[in-house]
N, C-alpha and C. Protein backbone atom coordinates (compact mmCIF):
# COMPACT_ATOMS: atom_id res chain seq x y z
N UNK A 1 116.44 95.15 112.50
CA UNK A 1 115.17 94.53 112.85
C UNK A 1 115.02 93.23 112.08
N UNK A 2 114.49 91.99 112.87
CA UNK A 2 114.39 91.02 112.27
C UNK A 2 113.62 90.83 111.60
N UNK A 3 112.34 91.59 111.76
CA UNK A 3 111.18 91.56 111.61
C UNK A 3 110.94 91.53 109.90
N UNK A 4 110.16 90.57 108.76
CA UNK A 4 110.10 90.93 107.99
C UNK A 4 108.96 91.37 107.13
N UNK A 5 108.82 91.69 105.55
CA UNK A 5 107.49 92.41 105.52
C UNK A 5 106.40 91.73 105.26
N UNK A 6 106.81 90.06 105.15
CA UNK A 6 105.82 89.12 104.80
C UNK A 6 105.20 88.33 106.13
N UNK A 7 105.46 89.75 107.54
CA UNK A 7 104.62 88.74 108.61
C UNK A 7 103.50 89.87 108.38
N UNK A 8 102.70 88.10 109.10
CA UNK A 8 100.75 89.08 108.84
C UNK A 8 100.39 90.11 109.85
N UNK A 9 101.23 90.73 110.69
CA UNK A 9 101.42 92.13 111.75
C UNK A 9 102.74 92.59 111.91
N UNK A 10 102.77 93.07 111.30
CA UNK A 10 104.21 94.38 111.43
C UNK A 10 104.27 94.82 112.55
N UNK A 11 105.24 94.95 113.47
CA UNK A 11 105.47 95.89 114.74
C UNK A 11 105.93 97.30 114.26
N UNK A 12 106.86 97.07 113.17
CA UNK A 12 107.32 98.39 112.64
C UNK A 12 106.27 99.59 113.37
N UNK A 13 106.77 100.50 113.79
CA UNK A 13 106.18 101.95 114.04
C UNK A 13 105.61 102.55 112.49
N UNK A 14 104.70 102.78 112.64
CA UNK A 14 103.85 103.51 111.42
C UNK A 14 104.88 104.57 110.71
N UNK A 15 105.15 105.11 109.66
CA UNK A 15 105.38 105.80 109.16
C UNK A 15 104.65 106.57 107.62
N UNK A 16 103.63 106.68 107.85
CA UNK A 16 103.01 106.36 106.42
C UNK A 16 103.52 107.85 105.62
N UNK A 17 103.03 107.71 103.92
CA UNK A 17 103.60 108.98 103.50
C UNK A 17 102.71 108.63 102.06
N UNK A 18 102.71 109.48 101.61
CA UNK A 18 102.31 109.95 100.13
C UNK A 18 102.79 109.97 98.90
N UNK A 19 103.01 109.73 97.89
CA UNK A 19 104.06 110.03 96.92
C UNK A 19 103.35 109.73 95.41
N UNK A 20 103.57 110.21 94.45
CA UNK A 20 103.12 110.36 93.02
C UNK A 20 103.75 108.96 91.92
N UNK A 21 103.19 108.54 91.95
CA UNK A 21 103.97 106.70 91.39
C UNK A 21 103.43 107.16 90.26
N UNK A 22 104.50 107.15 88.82
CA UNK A 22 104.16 107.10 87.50
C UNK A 22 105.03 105.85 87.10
N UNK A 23 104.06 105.12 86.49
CA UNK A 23 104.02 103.85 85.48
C UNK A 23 103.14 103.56 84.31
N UNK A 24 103.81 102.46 83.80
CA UNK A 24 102.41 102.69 82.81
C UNK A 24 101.82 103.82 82.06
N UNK A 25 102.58 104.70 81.73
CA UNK A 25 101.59 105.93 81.41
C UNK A 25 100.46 106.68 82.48
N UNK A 26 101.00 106.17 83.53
CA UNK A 26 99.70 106.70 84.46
C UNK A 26 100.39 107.55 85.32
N UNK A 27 99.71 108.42 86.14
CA UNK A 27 100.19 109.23 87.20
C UNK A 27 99.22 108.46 88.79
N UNK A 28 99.74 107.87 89.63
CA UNK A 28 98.63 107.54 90.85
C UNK A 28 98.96 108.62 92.10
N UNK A 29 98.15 108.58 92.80
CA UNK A 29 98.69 109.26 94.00
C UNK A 29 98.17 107.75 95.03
N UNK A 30 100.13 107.53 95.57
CA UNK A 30 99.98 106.17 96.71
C UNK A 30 100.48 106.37 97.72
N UNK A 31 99.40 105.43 98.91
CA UNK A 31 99.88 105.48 100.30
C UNK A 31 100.82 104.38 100.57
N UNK A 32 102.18 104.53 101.13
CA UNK A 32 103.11 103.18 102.08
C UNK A 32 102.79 103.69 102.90
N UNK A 33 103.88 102.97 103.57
CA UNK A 33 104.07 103.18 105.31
C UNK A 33 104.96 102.14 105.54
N UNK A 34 106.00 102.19 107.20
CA UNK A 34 106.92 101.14 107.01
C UNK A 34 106.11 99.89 107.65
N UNK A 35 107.07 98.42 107.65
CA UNK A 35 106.66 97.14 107.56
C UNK A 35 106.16 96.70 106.19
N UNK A 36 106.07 97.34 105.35
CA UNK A 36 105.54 96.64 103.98
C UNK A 36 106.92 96.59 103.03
N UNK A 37 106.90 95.97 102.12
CA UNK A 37 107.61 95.78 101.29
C UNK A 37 108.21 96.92 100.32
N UNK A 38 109.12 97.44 99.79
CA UNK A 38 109.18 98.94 99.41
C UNK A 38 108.60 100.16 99.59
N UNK A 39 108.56 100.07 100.72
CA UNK A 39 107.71 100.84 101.57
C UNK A 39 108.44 102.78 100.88
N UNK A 40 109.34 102.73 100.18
CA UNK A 40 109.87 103.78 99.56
C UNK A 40 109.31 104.42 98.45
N UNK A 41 108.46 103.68 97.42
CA UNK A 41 108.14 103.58 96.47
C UNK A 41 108.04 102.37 95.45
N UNK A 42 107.96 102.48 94.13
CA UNK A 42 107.91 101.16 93.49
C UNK A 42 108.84 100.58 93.23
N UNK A 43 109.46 99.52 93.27
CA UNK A 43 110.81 98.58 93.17
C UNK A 43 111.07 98.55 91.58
N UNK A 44 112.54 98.05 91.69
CA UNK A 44 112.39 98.13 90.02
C UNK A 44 112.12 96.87 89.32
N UNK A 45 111.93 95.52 90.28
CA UNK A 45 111.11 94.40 89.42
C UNK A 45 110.08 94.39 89.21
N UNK A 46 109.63 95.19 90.06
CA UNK A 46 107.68 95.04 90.16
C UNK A 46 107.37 96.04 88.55
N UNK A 47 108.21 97.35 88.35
CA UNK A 47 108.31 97.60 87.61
C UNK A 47 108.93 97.11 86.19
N UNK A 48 109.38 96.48 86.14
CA UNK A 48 110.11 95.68 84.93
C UNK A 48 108.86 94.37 84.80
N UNK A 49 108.59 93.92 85.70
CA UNK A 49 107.34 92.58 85.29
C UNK A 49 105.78 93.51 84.67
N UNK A 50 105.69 94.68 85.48
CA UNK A 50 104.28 95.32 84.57
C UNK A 50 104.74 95.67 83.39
N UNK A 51 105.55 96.33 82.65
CA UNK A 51 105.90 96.94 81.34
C UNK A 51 106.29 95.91 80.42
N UNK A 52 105.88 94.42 81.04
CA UNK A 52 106.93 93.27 79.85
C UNK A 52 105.18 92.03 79.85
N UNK A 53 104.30 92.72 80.51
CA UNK A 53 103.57 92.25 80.65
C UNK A 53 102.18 92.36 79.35
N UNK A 54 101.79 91.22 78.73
CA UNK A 54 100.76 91.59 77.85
C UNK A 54 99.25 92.15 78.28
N UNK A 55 98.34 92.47 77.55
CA UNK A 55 96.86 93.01 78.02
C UNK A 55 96.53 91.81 78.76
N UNK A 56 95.66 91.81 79.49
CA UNK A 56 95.18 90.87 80.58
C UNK A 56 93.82 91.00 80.82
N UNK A 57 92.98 89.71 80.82
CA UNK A 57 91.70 89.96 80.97
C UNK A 57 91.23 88.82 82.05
N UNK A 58 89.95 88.43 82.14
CA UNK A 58 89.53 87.67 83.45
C UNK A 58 89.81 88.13 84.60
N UNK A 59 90.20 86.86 84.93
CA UNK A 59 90.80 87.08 86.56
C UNK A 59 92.50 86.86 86.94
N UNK A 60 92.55 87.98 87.69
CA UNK A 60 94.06 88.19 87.80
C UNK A 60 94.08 88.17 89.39
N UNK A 61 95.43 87.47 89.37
CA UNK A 61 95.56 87.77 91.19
C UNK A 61 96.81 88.52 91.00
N UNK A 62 97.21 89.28 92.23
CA UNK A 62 98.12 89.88 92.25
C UNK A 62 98.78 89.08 93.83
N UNK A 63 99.65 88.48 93.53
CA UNK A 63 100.13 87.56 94.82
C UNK A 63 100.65 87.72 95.31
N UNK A 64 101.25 88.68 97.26
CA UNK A 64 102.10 89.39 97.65
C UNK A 64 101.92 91.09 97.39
N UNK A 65 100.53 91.65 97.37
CA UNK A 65 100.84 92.25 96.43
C UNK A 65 101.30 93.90 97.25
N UNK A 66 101.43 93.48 98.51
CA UNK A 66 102.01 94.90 99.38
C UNK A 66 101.03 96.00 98.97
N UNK A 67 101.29 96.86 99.02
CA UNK A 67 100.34 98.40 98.80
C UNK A 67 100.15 98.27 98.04
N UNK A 68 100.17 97.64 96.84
CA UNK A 68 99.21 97.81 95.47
C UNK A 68 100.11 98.45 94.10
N UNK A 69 101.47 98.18 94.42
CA UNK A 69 102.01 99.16 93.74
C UNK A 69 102.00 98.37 92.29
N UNK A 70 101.86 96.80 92.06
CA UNK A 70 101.25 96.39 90.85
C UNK A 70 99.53 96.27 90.47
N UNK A 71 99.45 95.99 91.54
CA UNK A 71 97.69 95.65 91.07
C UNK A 71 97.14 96.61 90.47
N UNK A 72 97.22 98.10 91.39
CA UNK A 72 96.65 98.85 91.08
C UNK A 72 96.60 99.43 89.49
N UNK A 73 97.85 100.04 89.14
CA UNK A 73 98.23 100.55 87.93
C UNK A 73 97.90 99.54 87.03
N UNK A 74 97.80 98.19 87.21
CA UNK A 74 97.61 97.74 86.57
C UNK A 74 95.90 96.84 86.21
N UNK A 75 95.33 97.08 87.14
CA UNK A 75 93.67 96.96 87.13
C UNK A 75 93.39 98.12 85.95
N UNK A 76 94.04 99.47 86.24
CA UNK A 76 93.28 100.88 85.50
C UNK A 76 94.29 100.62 83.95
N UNK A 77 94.81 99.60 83.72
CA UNK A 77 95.20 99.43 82.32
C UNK A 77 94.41 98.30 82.02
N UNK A 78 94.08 97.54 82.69
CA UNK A 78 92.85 96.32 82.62
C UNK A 78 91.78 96.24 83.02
N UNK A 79 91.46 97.55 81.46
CA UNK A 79 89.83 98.07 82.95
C UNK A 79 88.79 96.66 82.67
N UNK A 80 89.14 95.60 81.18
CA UNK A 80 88.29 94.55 81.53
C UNK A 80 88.51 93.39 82.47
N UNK A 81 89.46 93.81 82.49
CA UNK A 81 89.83 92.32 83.65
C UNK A 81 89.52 92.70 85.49
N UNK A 82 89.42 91.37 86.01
CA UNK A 82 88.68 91.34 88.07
C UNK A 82 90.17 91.18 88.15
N UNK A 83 90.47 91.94 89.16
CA UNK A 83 91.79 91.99 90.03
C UNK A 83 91.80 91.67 91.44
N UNK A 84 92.29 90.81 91.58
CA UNK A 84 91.96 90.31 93.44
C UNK A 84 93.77 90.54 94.11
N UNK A 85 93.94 90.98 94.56
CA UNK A 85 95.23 91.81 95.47
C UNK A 85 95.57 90.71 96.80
N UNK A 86 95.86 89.73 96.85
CA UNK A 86 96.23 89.10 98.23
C UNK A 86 97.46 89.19 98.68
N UNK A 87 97.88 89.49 100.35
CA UNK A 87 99.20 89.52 101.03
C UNK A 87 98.47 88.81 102.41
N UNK A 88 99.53 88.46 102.94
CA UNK A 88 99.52 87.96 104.57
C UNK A 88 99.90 88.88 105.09
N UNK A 89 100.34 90.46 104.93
CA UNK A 89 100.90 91.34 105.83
C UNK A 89 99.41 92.34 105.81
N UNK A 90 98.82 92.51 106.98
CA UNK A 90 97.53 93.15 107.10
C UNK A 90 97.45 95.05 106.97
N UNK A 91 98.61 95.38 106.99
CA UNK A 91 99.37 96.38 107.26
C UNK A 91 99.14 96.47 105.44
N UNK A 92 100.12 95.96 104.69
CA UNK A 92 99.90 96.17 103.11
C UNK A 92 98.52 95.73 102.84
N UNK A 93 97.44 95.33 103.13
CA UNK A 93 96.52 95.11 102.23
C UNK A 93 95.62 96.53 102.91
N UNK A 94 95.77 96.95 104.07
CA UNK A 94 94.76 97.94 104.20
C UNK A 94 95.53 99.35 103.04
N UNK A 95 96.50 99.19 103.23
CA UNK A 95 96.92 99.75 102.37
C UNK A 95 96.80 100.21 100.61
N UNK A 96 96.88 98.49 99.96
CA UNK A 96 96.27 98.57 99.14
C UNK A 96 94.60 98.87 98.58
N UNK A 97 94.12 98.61 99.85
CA UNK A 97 92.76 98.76 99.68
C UNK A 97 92.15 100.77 99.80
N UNK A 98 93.34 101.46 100.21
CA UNK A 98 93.16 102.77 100.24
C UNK A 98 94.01 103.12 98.83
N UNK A 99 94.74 102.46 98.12
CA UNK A 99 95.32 102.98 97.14
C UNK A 99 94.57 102.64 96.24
N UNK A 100 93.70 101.60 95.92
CA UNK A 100 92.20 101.55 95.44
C UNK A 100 91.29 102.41 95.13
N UNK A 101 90.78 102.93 95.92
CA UNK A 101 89.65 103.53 96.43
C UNK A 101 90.12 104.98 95.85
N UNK A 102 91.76 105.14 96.35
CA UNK A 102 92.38 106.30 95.55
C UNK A 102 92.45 107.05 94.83
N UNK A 103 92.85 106.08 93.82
CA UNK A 103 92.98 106.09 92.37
C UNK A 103 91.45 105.19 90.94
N UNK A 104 90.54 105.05 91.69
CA UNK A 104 89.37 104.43 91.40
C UNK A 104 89.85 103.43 90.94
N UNK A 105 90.36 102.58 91.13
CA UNK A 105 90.39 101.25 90.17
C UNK A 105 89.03 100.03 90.62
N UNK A 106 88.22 100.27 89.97
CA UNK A 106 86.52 99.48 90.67
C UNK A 106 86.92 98.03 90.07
N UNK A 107 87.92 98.00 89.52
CA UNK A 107 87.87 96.32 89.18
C UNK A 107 88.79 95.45 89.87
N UNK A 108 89.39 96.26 90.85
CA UNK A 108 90.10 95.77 91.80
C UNK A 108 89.83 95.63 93.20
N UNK A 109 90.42 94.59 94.35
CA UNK A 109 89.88 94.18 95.49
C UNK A 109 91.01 94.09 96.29
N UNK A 110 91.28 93.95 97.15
CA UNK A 110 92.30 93.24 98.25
C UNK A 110 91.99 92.78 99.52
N UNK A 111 92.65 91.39 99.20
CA UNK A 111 91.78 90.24 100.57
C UNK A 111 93.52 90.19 101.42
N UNK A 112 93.31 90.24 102.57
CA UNK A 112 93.96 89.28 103.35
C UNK A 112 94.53 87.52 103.15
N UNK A 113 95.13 87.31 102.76
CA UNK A 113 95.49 85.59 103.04
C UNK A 113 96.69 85.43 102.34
N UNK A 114 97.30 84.01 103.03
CA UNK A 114 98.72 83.57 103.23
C UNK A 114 98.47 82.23 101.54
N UNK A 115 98.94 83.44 100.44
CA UNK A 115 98.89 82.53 99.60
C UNK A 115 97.59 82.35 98.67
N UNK A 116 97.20 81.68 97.76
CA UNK A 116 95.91 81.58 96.71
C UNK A 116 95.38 80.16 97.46
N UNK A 117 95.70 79.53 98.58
CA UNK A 117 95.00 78.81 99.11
C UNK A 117 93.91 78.36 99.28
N UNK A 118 93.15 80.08 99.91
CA UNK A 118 91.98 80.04 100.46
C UNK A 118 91.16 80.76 99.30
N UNK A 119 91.87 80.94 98.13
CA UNK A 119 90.62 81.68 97.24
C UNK A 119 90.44 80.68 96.37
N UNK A 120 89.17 80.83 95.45
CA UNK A 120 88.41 79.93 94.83
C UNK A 120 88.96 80.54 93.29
N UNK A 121 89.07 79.14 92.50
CA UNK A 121 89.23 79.88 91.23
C UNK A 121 88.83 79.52 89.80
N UNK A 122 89.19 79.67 88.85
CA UNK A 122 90.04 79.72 88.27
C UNK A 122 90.84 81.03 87.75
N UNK A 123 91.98 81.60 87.63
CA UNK A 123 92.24 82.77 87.42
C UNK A 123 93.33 82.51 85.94
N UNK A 124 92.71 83.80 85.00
CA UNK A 124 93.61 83.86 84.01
C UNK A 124 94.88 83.63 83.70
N UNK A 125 95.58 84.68 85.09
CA UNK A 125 96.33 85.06 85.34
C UNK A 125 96.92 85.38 86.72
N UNK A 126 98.12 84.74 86.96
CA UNK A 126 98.93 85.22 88.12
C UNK A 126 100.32 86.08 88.56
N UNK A 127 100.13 87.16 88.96
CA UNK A 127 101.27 87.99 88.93
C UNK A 127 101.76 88.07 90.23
N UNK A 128 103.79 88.09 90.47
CA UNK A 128 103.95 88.02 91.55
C UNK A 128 105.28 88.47 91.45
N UNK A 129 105.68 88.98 92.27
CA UNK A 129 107.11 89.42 92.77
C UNK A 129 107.26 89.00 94.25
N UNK A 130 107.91 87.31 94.12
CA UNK A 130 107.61 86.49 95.52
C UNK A 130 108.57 87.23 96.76
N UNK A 131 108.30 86.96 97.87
CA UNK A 131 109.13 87.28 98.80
C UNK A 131 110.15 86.15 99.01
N UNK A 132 111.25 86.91 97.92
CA UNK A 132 112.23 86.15 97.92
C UNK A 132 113.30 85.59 99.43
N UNK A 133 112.80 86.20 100.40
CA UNK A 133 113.78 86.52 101.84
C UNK A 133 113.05 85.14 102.80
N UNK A 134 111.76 85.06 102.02
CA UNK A 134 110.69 83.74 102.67
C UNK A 134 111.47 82.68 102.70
N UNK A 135 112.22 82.22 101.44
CA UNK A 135 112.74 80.95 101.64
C UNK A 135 112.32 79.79 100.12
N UNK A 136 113.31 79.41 99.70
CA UNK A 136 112.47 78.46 98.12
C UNK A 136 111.76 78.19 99.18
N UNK A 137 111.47 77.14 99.53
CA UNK A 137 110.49 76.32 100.30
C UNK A 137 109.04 76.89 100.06
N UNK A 138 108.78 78.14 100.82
CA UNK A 138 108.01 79.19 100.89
C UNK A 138 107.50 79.55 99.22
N UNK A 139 108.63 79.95 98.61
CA UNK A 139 108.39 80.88 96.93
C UNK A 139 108.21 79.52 96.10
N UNK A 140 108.35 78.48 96.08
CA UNK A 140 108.03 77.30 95.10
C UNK A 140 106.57 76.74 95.36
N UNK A 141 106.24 77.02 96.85
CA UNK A 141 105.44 76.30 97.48
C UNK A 141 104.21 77.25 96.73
N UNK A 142 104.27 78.84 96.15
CA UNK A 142 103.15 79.82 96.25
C UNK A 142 103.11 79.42 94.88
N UNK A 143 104.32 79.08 94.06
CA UNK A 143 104.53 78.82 92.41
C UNK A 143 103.36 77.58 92.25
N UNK A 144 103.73 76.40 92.73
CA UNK A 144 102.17 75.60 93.09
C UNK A 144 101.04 75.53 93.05
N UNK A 145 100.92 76.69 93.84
CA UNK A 145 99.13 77.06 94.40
C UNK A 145 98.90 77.75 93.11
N UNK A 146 99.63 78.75 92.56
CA UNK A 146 99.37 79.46 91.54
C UNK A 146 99.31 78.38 90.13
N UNK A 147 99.60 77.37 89.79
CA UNK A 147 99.66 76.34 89.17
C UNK A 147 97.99 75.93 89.20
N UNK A 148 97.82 75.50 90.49
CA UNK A 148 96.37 74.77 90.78
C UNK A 148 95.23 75.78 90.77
N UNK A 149 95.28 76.99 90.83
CA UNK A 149 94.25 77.62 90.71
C UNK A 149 94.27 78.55 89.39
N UNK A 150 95.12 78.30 88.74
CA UNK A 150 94.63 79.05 87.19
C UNK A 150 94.14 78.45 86.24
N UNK A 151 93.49 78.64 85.53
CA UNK A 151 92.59 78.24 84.54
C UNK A 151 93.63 77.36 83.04
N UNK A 152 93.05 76.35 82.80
CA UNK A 152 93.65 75.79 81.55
C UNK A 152 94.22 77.03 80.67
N UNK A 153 95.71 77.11 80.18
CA UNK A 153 96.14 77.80 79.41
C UNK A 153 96.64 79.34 79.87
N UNK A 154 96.44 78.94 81.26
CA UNK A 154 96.51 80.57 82.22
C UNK A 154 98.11 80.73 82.42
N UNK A 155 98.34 81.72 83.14
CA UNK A 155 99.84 82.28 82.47
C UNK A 155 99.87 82.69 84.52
N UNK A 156 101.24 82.28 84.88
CA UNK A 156 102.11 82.91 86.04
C UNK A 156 103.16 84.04 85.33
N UNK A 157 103.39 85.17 85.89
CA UNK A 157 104.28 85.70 85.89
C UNK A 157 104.74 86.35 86.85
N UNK A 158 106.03 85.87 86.85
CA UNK A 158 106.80 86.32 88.29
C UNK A 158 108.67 87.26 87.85
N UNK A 159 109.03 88.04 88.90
CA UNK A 159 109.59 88.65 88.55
C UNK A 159 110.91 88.14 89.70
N UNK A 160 112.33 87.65 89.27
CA UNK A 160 113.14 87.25 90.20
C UNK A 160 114.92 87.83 89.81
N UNK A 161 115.74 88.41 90.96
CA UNK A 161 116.84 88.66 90.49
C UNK A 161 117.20 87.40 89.73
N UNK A 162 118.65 87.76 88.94
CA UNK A 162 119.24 86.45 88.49
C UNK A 162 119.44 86.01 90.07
N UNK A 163 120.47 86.98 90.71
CA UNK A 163 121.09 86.41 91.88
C UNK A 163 120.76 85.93 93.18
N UNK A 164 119.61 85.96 93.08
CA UNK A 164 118.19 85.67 94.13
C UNK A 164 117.55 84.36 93.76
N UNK A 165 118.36 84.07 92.64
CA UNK A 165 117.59 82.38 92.22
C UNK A 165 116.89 82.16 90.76
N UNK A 166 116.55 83.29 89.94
CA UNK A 166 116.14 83.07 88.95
C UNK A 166 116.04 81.58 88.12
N UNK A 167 118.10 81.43 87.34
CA UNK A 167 117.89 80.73 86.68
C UNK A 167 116.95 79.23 87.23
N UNK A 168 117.33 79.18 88.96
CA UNK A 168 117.29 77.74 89.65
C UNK A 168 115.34 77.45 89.61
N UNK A 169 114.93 79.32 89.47
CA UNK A 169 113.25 79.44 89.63
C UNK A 169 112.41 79.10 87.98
N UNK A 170 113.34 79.33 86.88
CA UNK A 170 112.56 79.14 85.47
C UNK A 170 113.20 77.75 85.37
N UNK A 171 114.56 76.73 85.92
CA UNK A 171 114.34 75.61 85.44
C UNK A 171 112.97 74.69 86.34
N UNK A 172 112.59 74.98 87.72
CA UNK A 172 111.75 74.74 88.56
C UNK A 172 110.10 74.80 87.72
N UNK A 173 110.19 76.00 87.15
CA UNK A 173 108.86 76.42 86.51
C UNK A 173 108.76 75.80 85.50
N UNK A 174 109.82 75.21 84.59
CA UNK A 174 109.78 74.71 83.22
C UNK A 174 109.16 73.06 83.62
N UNK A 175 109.51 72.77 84.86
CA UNK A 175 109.36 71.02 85.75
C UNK A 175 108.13 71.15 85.48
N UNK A 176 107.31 72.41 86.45
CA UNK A 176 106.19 72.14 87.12
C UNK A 176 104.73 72.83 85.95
N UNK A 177 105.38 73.58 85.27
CA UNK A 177 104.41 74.04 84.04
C UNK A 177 104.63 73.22 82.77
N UNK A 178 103.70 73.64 81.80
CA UNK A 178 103.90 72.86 80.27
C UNK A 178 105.03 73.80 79.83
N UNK A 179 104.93 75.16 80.13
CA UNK A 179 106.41 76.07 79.21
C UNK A 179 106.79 77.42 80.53
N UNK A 180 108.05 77.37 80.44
CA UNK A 180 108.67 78.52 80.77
C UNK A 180 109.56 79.25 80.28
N UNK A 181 109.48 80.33 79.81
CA UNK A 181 110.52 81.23 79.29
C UNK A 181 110.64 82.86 80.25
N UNK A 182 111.93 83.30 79.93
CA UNK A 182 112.14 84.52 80.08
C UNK A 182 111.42 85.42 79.07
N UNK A 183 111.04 86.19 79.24
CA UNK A 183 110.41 86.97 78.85
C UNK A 183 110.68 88.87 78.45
N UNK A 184 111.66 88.76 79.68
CA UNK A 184 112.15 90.03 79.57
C UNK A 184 113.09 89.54 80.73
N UNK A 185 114.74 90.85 80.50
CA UNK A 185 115.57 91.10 81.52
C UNK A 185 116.01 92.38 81.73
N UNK A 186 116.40 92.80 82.87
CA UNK A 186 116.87 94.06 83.05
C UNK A 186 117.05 94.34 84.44
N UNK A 187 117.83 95.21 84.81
CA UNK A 187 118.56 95.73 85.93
C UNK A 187 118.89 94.48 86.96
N UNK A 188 119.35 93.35 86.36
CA UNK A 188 119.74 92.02 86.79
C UNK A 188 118.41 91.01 87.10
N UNK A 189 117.07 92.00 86.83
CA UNK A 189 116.25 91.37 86.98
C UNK A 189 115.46 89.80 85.88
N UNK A 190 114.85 89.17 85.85
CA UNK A 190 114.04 88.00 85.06
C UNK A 190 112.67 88.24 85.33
N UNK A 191 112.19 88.35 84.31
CA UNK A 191 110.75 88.36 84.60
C UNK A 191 110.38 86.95 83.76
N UNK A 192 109.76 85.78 84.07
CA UNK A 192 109.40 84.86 83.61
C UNK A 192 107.77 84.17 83.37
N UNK A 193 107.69 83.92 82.75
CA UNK A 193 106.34 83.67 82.01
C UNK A 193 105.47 82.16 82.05
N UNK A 194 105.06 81.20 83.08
CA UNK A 194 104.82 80.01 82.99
C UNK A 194 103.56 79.63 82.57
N UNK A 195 103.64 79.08 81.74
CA UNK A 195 101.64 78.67 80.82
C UNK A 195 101.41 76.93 81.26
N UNK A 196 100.09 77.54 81.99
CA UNK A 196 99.41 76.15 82.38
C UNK A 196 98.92 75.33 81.34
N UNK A 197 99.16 73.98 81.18
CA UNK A 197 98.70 72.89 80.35
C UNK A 197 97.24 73.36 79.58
N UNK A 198 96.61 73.37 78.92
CA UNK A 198 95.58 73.11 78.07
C UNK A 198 94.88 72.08 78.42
């Protein structure tokens, strides 16, 4: 199927299912279904960028964020921080918005939209595990938006194989931010850390 999980209507045939996601010290009970992005369970970058990740407060977006499998767990470890959940796939955000409601996370939301475009900001913080299959074009273009809408001193973190582009994505981030570093590595993964100017 050509079809991929970052269009805003999935044809995919429904398959939805249930399953017990422990992270974080937490136990959730989460809904997938296919057309979304690990529609199996939690990936192991999404997992390697929450556990390398510091406490977080304000406003956080979760960018791409499919069923919720970061936002969520990670709103109920940030019970002070606003969590806003955006994807273009309508299929993952209803999704996330039942894995919400789920697992109570009240400081969390999930909107519909292609990107931090259309939301207003400033946000602390930006977390993302881009859809690398989109295209640089596409994943530099969201690195950007996430640039322009975080707050003086606000922090991107994104999670990228080496072999998917990493090193080519932290010298890119080091251009377009005041600092980029690695932050953590593992299972070939980079999780990288970019801090907006002051």
């Amino acid at each position: 199927m050509s079809e991929q999980y970052f269009t805003p209507d999935p044809s995919a045939p429904h398959r939805p299912r249930k399953f017990a996601l422990h992270v974080l010290g937490l136990e959730l009970a989460m809904h997938t279904d296919a057309g979304v992005f690990s529609s199996d369970g939690l990936d192991p970058g999404s997992r390697l960028l929450m556990e390398s990740l510091p406490p977080l407060s304000g406003r956080v977006a979760d960018l791409g964020c499919g069923w919720g499998a970061m936002g969520v767990p990670l709103a109920l470890k940030n019970p002070g921080a606003e969590f806003l959940l955006i994807d273009v796939n309508q299929r993952a955000v209803d999704l996330a918005r039942k894995n919400i409601v789920q697992n109570q996370a009240k400081n969390a939301r999930a909107v519909t939209g292609d990107g931090l475009k259309a939301q207003s900001g400033p946000f602390q913080a930006v977390i993302t595990n881009p859809p690398i299959r989109a295209g640089k074009q596409v994943i530099y273009g969201l690195f950007q938006e996430a640039k322009e809408k975080l707050a003086p001193g606000g922090k991107l973190y994104v999670v990228i194989r080496k072999q998917q582009g990493a090193p080519s994505a932290l010298k890119y981030l080091g251009e377009l931010f005041a600092a980029a570093q690695v932050v953590e590595k593992g299972g070939g993964y980079w999780v990288i850390e970019s801090t907006k100017e002051t």
